[in-house]
N, C-alpha and C. Protein backbone atom coordinates (compact mmCIF):
# COMPACT_ATOMS: atom_id res chain seq x y z
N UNK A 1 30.25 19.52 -4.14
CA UNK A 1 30.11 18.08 -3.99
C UNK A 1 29.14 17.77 -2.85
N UNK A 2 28.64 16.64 -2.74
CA UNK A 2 27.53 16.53 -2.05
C UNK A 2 28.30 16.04 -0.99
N UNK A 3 27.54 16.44 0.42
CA UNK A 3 28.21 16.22 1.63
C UNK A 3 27.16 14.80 2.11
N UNK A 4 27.75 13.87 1.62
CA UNK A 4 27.13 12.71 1.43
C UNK A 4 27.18 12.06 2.63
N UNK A 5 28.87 12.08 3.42
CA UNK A 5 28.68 11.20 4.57
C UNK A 5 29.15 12.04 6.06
N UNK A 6 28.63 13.35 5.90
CA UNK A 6 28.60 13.83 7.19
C UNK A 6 27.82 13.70 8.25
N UNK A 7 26.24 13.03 7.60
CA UNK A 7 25.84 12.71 8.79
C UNK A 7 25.19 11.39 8.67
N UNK A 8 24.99 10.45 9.91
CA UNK A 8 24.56 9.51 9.82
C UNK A 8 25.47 8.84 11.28
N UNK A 9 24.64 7.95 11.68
CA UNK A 9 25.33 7.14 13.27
C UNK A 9 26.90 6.48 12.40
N UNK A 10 28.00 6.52 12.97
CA UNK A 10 28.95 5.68 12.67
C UNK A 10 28.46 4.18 13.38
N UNK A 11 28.86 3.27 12.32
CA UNK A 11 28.82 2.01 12.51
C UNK A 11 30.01 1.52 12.43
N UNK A 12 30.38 0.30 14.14
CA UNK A 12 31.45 -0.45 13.98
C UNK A 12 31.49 -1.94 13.16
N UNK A 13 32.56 -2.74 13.36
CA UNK A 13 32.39 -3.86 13.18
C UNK A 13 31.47 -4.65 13.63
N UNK A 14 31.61 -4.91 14.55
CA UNK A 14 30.53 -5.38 15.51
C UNK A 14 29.00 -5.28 14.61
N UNK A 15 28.95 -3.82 14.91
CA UNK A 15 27.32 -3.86 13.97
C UNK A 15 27.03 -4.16 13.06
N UNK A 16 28.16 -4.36 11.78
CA UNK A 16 28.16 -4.90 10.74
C UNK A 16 27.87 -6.03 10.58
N UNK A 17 28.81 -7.00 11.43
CA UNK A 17 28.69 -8.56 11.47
C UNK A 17 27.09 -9.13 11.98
N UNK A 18 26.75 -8.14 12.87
CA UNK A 18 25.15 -8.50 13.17
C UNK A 18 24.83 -8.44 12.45
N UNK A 19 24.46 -7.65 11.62
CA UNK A 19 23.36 -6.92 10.37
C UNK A 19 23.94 -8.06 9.53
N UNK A 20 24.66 -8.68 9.30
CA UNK A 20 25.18 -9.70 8.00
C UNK A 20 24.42 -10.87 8.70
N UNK A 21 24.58 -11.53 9.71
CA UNK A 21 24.26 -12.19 10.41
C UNK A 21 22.63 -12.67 10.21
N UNK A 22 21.63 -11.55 10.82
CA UNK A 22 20.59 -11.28 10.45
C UNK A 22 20.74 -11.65 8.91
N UNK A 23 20.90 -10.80 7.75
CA UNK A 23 20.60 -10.91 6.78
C UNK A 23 20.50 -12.57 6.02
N UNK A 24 21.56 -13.04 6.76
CA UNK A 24 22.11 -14.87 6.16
C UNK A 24 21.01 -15.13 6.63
N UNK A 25 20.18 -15.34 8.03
CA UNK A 25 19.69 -15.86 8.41
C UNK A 25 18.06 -15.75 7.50
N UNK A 26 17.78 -14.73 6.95
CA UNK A 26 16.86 -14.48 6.76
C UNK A 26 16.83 -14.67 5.10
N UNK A 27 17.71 -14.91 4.33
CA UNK A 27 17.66 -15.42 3.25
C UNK A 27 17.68 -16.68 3.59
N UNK A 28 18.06 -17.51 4.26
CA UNK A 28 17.68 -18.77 4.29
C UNK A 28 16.18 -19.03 4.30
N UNK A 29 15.61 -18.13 5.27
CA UNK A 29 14.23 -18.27 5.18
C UNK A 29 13.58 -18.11 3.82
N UNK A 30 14.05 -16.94 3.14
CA UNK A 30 13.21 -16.99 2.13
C UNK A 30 13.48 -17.92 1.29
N UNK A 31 14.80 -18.92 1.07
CA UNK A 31 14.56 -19.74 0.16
C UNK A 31 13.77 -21.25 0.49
N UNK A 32 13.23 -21.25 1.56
CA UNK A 32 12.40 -21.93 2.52
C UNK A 32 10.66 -21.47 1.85
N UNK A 33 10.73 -20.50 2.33
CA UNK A 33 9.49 -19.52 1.75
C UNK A 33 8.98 -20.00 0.56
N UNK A 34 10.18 -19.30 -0.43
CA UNK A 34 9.62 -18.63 -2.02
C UNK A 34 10.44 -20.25 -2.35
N UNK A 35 10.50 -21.59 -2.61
CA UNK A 35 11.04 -22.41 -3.12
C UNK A 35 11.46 -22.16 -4.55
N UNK A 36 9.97 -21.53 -5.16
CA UNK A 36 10.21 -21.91 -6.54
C UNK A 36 10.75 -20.59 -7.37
N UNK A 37 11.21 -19.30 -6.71
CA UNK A 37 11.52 -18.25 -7.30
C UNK A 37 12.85 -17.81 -6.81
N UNK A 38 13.27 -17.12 -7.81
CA UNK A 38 14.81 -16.45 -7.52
C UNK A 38 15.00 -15.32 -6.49
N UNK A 39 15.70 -15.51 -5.58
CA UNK A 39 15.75 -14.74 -4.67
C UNK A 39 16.87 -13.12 -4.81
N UNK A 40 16.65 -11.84 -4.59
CA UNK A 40 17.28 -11.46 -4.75
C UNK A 40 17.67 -10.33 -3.21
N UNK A 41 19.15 -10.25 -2.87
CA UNK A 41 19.67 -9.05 -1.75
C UNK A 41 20.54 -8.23 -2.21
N UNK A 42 19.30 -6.97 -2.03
CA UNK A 42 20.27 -5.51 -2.67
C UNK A 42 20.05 -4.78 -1.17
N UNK A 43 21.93 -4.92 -1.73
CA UNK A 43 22.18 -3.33 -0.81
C UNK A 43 23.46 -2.47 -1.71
N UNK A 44 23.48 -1.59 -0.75
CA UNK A 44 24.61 0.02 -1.49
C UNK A 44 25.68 -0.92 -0.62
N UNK A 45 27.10 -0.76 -1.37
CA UNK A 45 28.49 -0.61 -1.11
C UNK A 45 28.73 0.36 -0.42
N UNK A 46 28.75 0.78 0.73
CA UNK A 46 29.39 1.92 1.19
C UNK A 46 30.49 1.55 2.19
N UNK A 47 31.85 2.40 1.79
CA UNK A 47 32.82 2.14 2.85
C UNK A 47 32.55 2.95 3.84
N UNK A 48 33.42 2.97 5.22
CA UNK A 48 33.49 3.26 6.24
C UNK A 48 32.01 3.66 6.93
N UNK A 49 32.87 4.13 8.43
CA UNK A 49 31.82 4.24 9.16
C UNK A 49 30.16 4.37 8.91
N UNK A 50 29.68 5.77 8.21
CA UNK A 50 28.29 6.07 8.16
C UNK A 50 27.95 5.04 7.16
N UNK A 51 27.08 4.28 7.01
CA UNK A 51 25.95 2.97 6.30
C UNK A 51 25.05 3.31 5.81
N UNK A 52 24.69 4.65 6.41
CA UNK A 52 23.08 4.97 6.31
C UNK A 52 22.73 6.15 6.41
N UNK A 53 21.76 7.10 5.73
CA UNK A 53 21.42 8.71 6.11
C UNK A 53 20.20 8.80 5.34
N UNK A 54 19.68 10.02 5.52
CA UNK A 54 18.82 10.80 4.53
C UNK A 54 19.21 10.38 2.90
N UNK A 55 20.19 11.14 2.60
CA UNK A 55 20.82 10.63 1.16
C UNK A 55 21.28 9.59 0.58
N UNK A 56 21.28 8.50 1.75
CA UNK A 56 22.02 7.19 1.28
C UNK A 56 20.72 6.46 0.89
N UNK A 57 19.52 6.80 2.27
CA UNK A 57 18.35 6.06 1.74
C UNK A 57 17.48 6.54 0.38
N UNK A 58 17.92 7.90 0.55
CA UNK A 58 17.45 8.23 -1.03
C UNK A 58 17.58 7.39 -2.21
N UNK A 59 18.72 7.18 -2.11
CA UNK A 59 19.56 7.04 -3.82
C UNK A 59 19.48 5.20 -3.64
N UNK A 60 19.58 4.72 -2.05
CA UNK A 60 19.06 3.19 -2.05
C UNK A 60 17.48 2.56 -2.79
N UNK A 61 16.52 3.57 -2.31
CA UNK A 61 15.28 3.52 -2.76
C UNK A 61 15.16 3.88 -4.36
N UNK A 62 15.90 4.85 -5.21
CA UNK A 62 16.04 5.31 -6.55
C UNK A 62 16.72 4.34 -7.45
N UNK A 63 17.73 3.45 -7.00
CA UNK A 63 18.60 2.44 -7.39
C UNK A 63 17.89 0.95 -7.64
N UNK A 64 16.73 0.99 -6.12
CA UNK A 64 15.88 0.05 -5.90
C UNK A 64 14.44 -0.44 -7.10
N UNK A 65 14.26 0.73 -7.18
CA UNK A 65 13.01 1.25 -8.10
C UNK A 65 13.51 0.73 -9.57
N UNK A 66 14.69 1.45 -10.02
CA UNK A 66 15.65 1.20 -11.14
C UNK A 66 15.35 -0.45 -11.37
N UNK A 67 16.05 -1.09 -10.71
CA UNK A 67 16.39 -3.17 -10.51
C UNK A 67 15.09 -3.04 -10.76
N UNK A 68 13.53 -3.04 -10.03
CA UNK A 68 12.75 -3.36 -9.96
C UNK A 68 12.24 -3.55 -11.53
N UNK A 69 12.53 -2.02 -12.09
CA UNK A 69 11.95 -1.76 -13.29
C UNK A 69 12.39 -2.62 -14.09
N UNK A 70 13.83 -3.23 -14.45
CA UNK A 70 14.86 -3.54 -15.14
C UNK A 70 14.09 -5.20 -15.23
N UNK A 71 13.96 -5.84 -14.09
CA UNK A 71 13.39 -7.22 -14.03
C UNK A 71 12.03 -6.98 -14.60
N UNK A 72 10.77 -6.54 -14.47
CA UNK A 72 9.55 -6.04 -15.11
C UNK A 72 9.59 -5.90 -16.11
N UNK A 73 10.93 -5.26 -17.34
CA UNK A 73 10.42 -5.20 -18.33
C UNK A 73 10.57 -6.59 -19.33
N UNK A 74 11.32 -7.59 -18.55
CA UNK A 74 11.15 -8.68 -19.08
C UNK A 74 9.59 -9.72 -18.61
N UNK A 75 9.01 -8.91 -18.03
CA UNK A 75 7.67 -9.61 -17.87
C UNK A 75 7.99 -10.62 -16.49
N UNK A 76 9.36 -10.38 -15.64
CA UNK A 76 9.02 -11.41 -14.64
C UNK A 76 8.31 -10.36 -13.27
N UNK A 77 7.28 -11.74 -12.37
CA UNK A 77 6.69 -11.00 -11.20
C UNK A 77 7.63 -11.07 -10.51
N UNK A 78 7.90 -9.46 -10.04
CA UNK A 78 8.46 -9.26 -8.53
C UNK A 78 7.48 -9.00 -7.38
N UNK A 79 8.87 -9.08 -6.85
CA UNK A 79 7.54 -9.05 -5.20
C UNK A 79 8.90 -8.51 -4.38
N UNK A 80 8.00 -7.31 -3.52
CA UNK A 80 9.24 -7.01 -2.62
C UNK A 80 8.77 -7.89 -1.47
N UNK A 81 9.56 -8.42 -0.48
CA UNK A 81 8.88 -9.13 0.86
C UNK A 81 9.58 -8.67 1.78
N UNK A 82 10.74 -7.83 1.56
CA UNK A 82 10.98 -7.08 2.86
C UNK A 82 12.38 -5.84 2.56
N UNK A 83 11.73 -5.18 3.21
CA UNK A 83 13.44 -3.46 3.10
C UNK A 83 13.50 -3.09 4.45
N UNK A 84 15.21 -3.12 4.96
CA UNK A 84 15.26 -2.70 6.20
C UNK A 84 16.35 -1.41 5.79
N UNK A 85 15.88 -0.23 6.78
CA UNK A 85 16.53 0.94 6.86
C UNK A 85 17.11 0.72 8.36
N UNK A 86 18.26 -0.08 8.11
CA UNK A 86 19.00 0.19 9.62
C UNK A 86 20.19 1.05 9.55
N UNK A 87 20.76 1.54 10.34
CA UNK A 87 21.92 2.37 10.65
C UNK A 87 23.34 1.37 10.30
N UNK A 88 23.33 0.22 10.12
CA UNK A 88 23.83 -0.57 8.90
C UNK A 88 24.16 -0.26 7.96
N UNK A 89 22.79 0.07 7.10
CA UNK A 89 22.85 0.24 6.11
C UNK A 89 21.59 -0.32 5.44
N UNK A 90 20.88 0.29 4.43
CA UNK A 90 19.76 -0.11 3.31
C UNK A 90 19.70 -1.47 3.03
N UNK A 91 19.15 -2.25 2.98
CA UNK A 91 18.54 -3.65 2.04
C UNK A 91 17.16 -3.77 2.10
N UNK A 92 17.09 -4.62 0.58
CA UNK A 92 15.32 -4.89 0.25
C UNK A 92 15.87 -6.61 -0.23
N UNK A 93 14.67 -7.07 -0.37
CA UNK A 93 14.79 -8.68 -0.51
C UNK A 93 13.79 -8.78 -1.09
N UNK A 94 13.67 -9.15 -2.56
CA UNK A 94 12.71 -9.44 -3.96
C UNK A 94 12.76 -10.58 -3.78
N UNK A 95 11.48 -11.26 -4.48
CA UNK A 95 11.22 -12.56 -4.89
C UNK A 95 10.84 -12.41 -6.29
N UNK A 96 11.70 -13.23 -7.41
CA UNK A 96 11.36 -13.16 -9.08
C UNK A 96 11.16 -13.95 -9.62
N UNK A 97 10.26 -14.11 -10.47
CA UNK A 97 9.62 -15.19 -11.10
C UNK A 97 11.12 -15.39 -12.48
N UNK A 98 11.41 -16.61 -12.47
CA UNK A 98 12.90 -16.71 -13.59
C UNK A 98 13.67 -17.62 -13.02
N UNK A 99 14.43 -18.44 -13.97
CA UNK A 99 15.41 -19.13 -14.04
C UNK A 99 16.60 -18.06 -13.35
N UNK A 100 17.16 -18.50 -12.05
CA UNK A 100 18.27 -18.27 -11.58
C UNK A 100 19.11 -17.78 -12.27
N UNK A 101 19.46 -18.21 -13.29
CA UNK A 101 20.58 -17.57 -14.53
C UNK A 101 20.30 -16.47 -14.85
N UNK A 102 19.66 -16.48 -15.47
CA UNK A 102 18.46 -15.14 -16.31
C UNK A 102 18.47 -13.94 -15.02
N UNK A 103 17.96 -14.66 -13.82
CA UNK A 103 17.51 -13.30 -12.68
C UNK A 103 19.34 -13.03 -12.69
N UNK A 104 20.33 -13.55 -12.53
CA UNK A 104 21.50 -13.29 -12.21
C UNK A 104 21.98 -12.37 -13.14
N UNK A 105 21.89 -12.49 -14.37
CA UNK A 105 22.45 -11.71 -15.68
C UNK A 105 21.65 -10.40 -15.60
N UNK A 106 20.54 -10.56 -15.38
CA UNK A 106 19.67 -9.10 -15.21
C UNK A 106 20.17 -8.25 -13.87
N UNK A 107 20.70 -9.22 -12.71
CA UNK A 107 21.62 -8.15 -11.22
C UNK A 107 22.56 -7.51 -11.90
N UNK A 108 23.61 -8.78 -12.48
CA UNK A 108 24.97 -7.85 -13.14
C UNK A 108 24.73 -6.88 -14.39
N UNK A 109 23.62 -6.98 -15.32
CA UNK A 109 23.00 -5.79 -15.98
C UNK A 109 22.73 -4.44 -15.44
N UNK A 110 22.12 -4.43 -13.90
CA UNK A 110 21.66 -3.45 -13.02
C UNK A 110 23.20 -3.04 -12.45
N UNK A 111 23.70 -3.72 -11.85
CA UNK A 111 25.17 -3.29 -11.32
C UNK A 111 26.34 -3.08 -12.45
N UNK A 112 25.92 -3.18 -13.57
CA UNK A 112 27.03 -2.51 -14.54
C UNK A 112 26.86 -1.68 -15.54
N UNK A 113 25.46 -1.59 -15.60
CA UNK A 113 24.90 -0.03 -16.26
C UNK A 113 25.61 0.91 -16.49
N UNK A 114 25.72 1.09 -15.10
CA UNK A 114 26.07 3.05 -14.93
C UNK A 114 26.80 3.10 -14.17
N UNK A 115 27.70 4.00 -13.43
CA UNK A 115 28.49 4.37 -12.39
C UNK A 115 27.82 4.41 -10.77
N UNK A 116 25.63 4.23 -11.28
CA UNK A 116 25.18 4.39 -10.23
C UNK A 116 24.80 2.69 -9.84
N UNK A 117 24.56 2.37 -10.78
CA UNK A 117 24.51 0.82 -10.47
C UNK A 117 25.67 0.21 -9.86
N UNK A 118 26.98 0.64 -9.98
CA UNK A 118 28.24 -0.06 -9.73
C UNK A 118 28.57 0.32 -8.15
N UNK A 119 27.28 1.44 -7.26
CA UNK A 119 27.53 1.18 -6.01
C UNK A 119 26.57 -0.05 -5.54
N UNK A 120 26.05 -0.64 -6.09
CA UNK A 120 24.81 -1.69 -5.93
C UNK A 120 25.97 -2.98 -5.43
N UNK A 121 24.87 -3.60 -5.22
CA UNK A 121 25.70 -5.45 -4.82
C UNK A 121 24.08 -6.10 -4.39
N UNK A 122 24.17 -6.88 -5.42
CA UNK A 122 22.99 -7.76 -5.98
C UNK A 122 23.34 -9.08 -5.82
N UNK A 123 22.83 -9.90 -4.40
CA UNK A 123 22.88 -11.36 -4.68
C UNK A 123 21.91 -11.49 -5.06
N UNK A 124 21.56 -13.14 -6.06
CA UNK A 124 20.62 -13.76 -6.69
C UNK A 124 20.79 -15.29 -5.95
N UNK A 125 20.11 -16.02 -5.56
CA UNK A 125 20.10 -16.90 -4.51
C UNK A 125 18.64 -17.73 -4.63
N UNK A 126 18.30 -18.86 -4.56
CA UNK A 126 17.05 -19.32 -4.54
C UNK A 126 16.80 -20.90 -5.09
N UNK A 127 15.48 -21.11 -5.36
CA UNK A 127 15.35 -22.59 -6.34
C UNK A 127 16.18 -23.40 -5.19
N UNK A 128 16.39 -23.47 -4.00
CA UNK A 128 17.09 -24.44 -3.22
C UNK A 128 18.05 -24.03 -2.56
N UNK A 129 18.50 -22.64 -3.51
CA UNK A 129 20.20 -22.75 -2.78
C UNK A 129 20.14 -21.72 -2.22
N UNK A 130 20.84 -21.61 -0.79
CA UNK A 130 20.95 -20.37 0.07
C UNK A 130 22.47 -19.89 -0.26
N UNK A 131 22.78 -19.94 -1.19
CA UNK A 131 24.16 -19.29 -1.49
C UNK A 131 23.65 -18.61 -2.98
N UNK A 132 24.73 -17.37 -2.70
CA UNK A 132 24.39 -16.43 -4.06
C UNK A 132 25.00 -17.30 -5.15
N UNK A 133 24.47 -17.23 -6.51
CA UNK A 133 25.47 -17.50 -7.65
C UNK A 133 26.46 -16.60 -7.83
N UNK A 134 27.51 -16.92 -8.47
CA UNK A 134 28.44 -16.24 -8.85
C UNK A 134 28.56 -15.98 -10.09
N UNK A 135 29.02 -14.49 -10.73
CA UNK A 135 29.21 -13.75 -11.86
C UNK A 135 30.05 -14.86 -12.79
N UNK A 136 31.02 -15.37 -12.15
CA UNK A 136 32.45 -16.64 -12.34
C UNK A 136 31.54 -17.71 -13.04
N UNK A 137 30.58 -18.56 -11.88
CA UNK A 137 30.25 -19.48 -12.62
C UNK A 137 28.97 -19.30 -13.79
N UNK A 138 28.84 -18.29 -14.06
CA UNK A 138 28.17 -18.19 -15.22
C UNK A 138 29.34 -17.30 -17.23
N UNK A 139 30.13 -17.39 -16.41
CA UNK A 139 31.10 -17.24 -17.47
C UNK A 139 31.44 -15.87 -17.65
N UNK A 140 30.56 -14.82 -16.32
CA UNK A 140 30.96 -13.61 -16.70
C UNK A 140 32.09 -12.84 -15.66
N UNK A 141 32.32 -11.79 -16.34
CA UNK A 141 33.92 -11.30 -15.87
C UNK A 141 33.69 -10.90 -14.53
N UNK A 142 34.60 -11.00 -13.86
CA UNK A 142 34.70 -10.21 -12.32
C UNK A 142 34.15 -8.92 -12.18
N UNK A 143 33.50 -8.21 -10.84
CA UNK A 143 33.16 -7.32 -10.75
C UNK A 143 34.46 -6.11 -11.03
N UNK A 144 34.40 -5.19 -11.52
CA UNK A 144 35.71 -4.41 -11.07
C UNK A 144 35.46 -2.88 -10.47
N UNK A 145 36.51 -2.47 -10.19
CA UNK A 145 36.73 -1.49 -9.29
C UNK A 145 36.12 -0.06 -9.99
N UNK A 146 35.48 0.44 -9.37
CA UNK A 146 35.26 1.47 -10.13
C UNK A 146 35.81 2.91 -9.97
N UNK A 147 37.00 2.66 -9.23
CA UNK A 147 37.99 4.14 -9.03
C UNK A 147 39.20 3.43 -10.14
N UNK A 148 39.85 2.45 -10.32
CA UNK A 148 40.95 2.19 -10.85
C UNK A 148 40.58 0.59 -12.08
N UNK A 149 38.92 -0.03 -12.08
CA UNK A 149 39.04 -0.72 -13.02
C UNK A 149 39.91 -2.13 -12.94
N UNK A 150 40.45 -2.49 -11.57
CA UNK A 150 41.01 -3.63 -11.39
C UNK A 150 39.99 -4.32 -10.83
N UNK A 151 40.25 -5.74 -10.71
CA UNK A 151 39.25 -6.26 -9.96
C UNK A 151 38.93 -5.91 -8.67
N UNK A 152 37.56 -5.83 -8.35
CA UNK A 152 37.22 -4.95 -6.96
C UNK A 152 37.34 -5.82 -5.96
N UNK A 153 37.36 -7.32 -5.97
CA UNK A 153 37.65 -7.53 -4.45
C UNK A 153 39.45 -7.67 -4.28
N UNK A 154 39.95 -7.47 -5.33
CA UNK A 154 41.74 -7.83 -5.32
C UNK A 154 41.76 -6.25 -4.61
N UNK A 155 41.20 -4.84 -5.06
CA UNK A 155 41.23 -3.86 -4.49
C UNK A 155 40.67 -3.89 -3.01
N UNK A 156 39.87 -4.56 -2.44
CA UNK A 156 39.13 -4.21 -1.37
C UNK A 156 39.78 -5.11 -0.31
N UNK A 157 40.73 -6.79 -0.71
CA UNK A 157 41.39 -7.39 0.03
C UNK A 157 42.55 -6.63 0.24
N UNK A 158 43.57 -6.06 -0.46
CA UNK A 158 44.49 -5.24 -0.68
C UNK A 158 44.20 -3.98 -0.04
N UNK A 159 42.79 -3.33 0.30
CA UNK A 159 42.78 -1.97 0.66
C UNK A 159 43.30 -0.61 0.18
N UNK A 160 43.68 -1.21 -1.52
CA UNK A 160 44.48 -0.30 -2.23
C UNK A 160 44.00 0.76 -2.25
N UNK A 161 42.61 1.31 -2.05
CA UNK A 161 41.90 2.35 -2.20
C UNK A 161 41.83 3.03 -0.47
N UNK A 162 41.72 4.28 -0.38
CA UNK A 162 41.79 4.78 1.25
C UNK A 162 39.80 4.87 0.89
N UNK A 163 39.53 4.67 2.21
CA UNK A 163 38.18 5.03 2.93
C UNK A 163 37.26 6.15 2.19
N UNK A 164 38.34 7.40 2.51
CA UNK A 164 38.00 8.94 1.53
C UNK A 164 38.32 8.63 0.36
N UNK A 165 38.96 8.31 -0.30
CA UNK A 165 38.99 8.29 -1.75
C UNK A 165 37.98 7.56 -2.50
N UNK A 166 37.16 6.22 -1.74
CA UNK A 166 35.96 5.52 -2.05
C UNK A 166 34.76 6.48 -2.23
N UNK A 167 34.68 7.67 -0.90
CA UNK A 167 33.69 8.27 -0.92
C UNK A 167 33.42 9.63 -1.14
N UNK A 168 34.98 10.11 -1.74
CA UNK A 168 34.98 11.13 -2.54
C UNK A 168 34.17 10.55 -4.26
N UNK A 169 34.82 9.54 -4.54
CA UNK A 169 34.44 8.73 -5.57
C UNK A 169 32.42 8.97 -5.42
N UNK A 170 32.11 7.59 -4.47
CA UNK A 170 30.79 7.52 -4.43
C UNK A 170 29.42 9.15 -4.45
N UNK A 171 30.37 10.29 -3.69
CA UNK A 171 29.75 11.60 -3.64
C UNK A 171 29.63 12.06 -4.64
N UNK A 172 30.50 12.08 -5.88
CA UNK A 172 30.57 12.18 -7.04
C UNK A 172 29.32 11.82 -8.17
N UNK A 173 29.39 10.32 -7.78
CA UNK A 173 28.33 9.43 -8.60
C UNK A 173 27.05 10.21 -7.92
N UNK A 174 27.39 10.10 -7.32
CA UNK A 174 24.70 10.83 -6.26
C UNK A 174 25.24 11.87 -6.83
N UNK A 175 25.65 13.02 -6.87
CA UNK A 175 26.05 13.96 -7.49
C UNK A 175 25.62 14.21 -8.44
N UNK A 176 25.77 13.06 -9.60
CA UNK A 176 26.10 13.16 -10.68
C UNK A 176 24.76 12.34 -10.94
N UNK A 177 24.19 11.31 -10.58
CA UNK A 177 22.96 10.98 -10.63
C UNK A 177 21.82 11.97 -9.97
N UNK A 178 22.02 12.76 -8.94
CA UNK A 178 20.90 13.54 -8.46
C UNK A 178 20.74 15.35 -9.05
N UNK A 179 21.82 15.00 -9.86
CA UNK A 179 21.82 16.77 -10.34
C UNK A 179 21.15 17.20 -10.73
N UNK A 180 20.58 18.87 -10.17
CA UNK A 180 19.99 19.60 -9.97
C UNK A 180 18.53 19.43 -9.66
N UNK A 181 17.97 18.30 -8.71
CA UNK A 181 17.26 17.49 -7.72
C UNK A 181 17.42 18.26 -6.36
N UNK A 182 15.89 18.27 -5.94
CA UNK A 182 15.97 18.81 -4.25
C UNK A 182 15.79 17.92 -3.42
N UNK A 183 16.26 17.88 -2.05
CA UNK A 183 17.08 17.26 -1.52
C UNK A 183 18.71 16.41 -1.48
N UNK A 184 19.36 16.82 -2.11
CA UNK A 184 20.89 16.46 -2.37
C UNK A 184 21.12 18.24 -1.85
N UNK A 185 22.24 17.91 -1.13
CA UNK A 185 22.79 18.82 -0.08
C UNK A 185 23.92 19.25 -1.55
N UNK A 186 24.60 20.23 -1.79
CA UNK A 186 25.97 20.46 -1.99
C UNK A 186 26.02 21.65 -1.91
N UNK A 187 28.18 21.71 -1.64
CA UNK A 187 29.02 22.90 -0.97
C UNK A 187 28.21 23.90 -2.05
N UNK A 188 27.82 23.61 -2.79
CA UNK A 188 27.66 24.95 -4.35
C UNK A 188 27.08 26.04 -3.45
C-alpha cells in the first residue's frame, strides 16, 4: 500500500482556518474579476494532519488535468487563474465559460466518476454569487461517503469514520489509480 501520509508538515487547526480564510477571500475576488463566468475551487479531501506531499500533489495535479479535460470536451473555455501548493493542502481556481448549472453538473460528474474523483470537492460559484451552488438545489442527490455510502457530511459531522480508516481508504484509491507508475512509493 502506498505510504501516502508519512510524510508531509502536520497541519493544525489553526492553519486550516487560515488557508479557508484566504481561499473565501479570494473567490470573492474572482467573482469580482471573471463576472460573467463560472467559477470553479478544487481541492483533495484529505483527513487529518498531513494536507500536502510529493504524492498528494501528484494525484492533485492528475485529478486537476482530468476536471480540466472533462469541461473542454464540452467546448467550454477554461482558464486556470491560480493553484496554490501550500502545506494546507492543493487548490487551483478555473474560470469557465457556461451556465452555472451546466459547470455544476459537470463538478459532480468529475467527483462521482470514479473512486478517484470522490476524493475531489469541487465548488462552482460565480455570475454574481460568491457562494457555491449546491448539489440539493439542483435536484441532485447528496454527496456520499465513500467508505460506507451514507451521506458524507452525516458521516463527517458524526465522525463515524476514524482518521486511519479515511486514509487507509484514500491510500488505496492513488494506489489503485497510480498502479504500476513511478513515483508512488509502496511497502511491495
Amino acid at each position: 500500500m502506498t505510504k501516502l501520509f508519512e510524510t508531509g508538515e502536520p497541519q493544525d487547526i489553526t492553519a486550516v482556518l487560515e488557508s479557508k480564510d484566504a481561499r473565501v477571500a479570494f473567490q470573492k475576488k474572482l467573482v469580482t474579476d471573471y463576472p460573467d463566468d463560472s467559477i470553479l475551487a478544487v481541492k483533495l479531501n484529505i483527513p487529518g494532519p498531513i494536507k500536502n506531499n510529493d504524492q498528494l500533489h501528484r494525484g492533485f495535479n492528475h485529478g486537476l488535468l482530468s476536471l480540466i479535460q472533462l469541461l473542454q470536451a464540452t467546448n467550454a473555455a477554461v482558464k486556470l487563474v491560480a493553484q496554490w501548493d501550500k502545506p494546507t493542502g492543493n487548490e487551483a481556481f478555473l474560470t469557465v465559460s457556461g451556465a452555472l448549472e451546466t459547470v455544476k453538473r459537470q463538478a459532480v460528474a468529475f467527483e462521482d466518476q470514479d473512486a478517484f474523483g470522490r476524493l475531489f470537492d469541487v465548488d462552482v460559484f460565480g455570475h454574481g454569487q460568491s457562494t457555491a451552488l449546491s448539489r440539493t438545489k439542483l435536484g441532485l442527490p447528496v454527496r456520499k461517503c465513500f467508505i460506507c455510502g451514507r451521506p458524507a457530511k452525516a458521516c463527517a459531522r458524526s465522525r463515524r469514520h476514524s482518521i486511519s480508516e479515511l486514509q487507509v481508504k484514500i491510500s488505496q484509491v492513488f494506489d489503485q489509480e497510480f498502479k504500476g507508475e513511478a513515483g508512488v512509493v509502496n511497502d511491495d
